[in-house]
PDB file of N, CA and C in Angstrom:
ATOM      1  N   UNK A   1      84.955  11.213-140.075  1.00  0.00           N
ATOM      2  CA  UNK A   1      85.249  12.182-139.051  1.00  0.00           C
ATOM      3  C   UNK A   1      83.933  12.849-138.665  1.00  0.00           C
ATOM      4  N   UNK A   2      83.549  12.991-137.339  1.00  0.00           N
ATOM      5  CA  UNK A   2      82.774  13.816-137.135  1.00  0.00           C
ATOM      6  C   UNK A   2      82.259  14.940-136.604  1.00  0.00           C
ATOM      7  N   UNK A   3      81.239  15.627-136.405  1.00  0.00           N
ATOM      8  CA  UNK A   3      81.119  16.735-136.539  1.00  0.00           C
ATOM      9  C   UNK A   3      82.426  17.403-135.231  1.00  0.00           C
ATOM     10  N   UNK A   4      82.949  18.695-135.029  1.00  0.00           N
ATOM     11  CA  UNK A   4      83.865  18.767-134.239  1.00  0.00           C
ATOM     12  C   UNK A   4      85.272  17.962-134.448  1.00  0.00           C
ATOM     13  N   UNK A   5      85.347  16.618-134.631  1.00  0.00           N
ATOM     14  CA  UNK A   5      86.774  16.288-134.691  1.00  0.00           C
ATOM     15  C   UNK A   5      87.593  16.984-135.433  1.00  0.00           C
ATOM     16  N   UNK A   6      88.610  16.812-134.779  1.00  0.00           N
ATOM     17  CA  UNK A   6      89.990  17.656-135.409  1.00  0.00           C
ATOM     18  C   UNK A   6      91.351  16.328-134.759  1.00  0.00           C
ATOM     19  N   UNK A   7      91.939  15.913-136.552  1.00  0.00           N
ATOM     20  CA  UNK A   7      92.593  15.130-136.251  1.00  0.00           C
ATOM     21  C   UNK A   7      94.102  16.158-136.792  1.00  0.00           C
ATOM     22  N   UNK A   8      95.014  15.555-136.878  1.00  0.00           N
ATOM     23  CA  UNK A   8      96.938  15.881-136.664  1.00  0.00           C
ATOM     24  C   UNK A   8      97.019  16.686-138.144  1.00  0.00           C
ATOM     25  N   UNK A   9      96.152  15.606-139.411  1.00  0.00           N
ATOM     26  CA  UNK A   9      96.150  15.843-141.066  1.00  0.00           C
ATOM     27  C   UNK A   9      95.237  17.630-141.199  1.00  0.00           C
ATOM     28  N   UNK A  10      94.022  17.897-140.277  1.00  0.00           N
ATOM     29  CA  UNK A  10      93.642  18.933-140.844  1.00  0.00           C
ATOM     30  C   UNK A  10      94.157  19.956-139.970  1.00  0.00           C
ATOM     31  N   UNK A  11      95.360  19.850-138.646  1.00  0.00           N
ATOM     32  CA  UNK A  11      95.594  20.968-138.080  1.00  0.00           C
ATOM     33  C   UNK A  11      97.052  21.275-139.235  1.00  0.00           C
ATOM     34  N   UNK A  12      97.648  20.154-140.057  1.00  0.00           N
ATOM     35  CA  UNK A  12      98.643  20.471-140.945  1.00  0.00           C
ATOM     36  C   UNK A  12      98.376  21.363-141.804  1.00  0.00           C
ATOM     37  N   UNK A  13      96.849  21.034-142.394  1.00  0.00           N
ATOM     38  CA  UNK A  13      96.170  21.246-143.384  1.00  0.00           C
ATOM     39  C   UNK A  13      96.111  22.879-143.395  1.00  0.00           C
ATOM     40  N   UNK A  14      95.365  23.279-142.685  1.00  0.00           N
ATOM     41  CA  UNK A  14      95.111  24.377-141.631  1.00  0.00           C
ATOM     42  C   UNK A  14      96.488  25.340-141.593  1.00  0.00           C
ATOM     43  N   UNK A  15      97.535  24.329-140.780  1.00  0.00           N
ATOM     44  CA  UNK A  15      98.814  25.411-140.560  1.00  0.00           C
ATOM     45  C   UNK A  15      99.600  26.003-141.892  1.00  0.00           C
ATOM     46  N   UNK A  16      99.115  24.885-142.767  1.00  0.00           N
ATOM     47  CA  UNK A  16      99.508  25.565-143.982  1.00  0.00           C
ATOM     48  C   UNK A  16      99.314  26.516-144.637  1.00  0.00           C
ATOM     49  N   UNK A  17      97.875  26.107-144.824  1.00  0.00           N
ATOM     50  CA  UNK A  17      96.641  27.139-145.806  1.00  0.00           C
ATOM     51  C   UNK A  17      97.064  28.350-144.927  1.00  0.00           C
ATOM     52  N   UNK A  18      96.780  28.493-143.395  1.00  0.00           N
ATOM     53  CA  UNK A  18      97.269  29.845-143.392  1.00  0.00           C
ATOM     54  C   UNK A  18      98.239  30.774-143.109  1.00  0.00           C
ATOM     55  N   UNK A  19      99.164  29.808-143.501  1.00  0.00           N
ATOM     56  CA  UNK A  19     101.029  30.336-143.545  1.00  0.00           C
ATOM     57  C   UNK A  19     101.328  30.999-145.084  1.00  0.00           C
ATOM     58  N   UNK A  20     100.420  30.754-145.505  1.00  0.00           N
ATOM     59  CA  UNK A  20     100.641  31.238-147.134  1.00  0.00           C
ATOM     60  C   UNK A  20      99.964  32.601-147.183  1.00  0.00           C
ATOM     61  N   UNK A  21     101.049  33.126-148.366  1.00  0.00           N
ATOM     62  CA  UNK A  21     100.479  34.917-148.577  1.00  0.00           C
ATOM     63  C   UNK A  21      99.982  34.845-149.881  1.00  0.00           C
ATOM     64  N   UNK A  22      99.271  35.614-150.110  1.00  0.00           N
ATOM     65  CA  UNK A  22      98.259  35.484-150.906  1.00  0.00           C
ATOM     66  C   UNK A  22      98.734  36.681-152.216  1.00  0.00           C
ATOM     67  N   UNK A  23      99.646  36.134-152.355  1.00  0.00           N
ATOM     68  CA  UNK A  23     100.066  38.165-153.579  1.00  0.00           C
ATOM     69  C   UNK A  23      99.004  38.006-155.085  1.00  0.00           C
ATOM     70  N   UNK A  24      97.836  37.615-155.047  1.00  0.00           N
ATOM     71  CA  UNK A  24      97.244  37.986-156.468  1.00  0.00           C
ATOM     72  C   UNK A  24      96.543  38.968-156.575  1.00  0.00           C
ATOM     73  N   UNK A  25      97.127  39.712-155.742  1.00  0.00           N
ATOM     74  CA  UNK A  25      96.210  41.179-155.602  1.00  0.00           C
ATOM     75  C   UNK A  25      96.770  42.605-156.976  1.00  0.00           C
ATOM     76  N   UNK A  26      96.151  43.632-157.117  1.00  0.00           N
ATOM     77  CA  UNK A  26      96.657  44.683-157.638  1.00  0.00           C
ATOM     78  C   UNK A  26      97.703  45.437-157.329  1.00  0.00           C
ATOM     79  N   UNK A  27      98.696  45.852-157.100  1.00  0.00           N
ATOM     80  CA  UNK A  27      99.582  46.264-156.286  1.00  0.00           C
ATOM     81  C   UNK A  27      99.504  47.950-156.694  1.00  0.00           C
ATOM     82  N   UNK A  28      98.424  48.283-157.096  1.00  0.00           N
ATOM     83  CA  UNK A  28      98.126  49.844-157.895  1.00  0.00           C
ATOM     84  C   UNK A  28      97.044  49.997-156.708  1.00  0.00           C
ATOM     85  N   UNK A  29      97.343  51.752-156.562  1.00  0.00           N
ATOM     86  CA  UNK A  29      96.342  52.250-155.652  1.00  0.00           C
ATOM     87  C   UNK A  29      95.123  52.594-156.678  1.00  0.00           C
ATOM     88  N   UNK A  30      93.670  52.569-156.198  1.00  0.00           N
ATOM     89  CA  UNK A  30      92.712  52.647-156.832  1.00  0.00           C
ATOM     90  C   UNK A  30      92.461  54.334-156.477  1.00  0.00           C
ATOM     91  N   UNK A  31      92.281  55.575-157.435  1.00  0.00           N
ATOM     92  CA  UNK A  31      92.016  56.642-157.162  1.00  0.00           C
ATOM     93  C   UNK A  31      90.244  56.992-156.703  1.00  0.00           C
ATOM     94  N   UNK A  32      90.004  57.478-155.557  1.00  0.00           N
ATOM     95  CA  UNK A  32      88.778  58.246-155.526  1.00  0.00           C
ATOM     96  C   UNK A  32      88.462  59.374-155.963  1.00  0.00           C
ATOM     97  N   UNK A  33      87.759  59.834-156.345  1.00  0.00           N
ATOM     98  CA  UNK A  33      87.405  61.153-156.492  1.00  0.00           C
ATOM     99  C   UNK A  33      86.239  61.529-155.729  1.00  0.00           C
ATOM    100  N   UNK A  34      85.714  62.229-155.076  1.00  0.00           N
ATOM    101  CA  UNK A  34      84.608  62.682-154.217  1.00  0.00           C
ATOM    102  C   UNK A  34      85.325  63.543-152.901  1.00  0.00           C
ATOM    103  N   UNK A  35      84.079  64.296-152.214  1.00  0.00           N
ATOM    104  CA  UNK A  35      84.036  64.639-150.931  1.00  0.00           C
ATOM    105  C   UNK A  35      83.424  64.117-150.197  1.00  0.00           C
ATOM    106  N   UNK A  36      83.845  64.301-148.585  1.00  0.00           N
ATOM    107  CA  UNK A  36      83.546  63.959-147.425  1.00  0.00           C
ATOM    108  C   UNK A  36      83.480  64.877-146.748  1.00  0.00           C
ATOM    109  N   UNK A  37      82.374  64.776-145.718  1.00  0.00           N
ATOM    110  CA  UNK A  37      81.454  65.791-145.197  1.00  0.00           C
ATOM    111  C   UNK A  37      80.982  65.272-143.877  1.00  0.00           C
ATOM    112  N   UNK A  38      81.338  65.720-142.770  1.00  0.00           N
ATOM    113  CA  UNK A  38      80.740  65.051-141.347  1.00  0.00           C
ATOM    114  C   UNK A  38      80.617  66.671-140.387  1.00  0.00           C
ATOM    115  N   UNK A  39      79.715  66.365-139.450  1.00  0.00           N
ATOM    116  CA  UNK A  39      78.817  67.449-139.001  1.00  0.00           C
ATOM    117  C   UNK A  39      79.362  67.386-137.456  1.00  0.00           C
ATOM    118  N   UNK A  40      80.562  68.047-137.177  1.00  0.00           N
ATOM    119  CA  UNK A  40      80.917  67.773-135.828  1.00  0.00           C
ATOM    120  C   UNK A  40      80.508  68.904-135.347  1.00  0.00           C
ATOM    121  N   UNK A  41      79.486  69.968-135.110  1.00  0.00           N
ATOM    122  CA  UNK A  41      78.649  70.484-134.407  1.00  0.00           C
ATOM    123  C   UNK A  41      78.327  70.196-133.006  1.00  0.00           C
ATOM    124  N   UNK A  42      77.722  69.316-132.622  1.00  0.00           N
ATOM    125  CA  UNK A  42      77.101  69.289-131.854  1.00  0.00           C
ATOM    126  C   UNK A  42      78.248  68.744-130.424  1.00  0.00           C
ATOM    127  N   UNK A  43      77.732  69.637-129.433  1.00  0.00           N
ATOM    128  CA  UNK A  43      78.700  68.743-128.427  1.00  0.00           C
ATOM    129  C   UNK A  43      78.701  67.674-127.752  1.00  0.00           C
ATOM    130  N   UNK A  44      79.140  67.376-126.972  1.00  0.00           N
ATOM    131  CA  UNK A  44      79.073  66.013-126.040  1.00  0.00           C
ATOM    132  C   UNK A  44      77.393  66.027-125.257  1.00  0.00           C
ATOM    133  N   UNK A  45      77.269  67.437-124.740  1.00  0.00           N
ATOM    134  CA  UNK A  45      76.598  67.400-123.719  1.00  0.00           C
ATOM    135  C   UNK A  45      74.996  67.694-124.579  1.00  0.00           C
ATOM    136  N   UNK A  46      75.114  68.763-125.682  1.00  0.00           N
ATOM    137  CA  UNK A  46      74.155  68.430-126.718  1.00  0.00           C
ATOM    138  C   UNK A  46      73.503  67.288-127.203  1.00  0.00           C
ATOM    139  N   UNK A  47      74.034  66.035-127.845  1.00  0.00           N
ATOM    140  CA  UNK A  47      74.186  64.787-127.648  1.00  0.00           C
ATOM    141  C   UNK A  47      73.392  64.099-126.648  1.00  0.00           C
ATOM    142  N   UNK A  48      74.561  64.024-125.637  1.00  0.00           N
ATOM    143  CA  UNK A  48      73.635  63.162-124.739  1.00  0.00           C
ATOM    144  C   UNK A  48      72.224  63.900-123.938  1.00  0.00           C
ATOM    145  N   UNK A  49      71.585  64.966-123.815  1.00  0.00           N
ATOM    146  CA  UNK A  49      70.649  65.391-123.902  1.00  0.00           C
ATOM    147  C   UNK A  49      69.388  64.837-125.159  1.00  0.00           C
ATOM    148  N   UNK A  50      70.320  64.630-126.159  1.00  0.00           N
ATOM    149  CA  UNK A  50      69.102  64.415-127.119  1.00  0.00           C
ATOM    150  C   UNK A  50      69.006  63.091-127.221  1.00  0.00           C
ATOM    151  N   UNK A  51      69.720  62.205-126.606  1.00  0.00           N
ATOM    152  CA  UNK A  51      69.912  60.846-126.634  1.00  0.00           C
ATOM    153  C   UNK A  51      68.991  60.424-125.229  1.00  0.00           C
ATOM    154  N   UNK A  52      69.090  61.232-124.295  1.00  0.00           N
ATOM    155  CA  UNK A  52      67.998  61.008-123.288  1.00  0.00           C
ATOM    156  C   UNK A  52      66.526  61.200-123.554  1.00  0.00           C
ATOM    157  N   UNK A  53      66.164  62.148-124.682  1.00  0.00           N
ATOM    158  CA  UNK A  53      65.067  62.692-124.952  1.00  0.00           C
ATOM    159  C   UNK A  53      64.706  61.312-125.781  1.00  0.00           C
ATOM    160  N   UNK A  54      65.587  61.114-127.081  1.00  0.00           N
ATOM    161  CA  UNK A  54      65.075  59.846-127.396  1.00  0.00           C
ATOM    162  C   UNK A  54      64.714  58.613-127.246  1.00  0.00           C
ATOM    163  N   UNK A  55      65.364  58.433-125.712  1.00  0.00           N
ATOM    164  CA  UNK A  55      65.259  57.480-125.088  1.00  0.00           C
ATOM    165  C   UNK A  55      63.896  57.227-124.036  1.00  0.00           C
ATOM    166  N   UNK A  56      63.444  58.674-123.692  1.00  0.00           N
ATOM    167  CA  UNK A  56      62.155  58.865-123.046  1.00  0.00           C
ATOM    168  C   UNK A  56      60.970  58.625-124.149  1.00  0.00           C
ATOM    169  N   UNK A  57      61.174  59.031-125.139  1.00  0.00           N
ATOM    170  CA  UNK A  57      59.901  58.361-125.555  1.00  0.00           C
ATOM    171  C   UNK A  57      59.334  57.053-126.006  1.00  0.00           C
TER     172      UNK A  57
END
């Protein structure tokens, strides 16, 4: 077979492999512990001002 071909056996092949579910997973939630921290300050128009400035130089 070459490069590109696609014959009838690997679109079976194919429809199979990805008709199947995959359950070997953990079914337990993994706990985080930490914080999250994001800086929504600045406005739109703040922003794109400083995005022009960076863009000028």
């Amino acid at each position: 077979m070459s490069m590109g071909a696609y014959d009838e056996d690997e679109h079976e092949r194919r429809e199979q492999q990805s008709s199947r579910v995959d359950a070997d997973f953990d079914d337990e939630r993994t706990i985080y512990h930490g914080e999250v921290e994001y800086d929504a300050g600045s406005s739109a128009e703040e922003l794109l001002d400083q995005f022009e400035e960076i863009k000028s130089n």
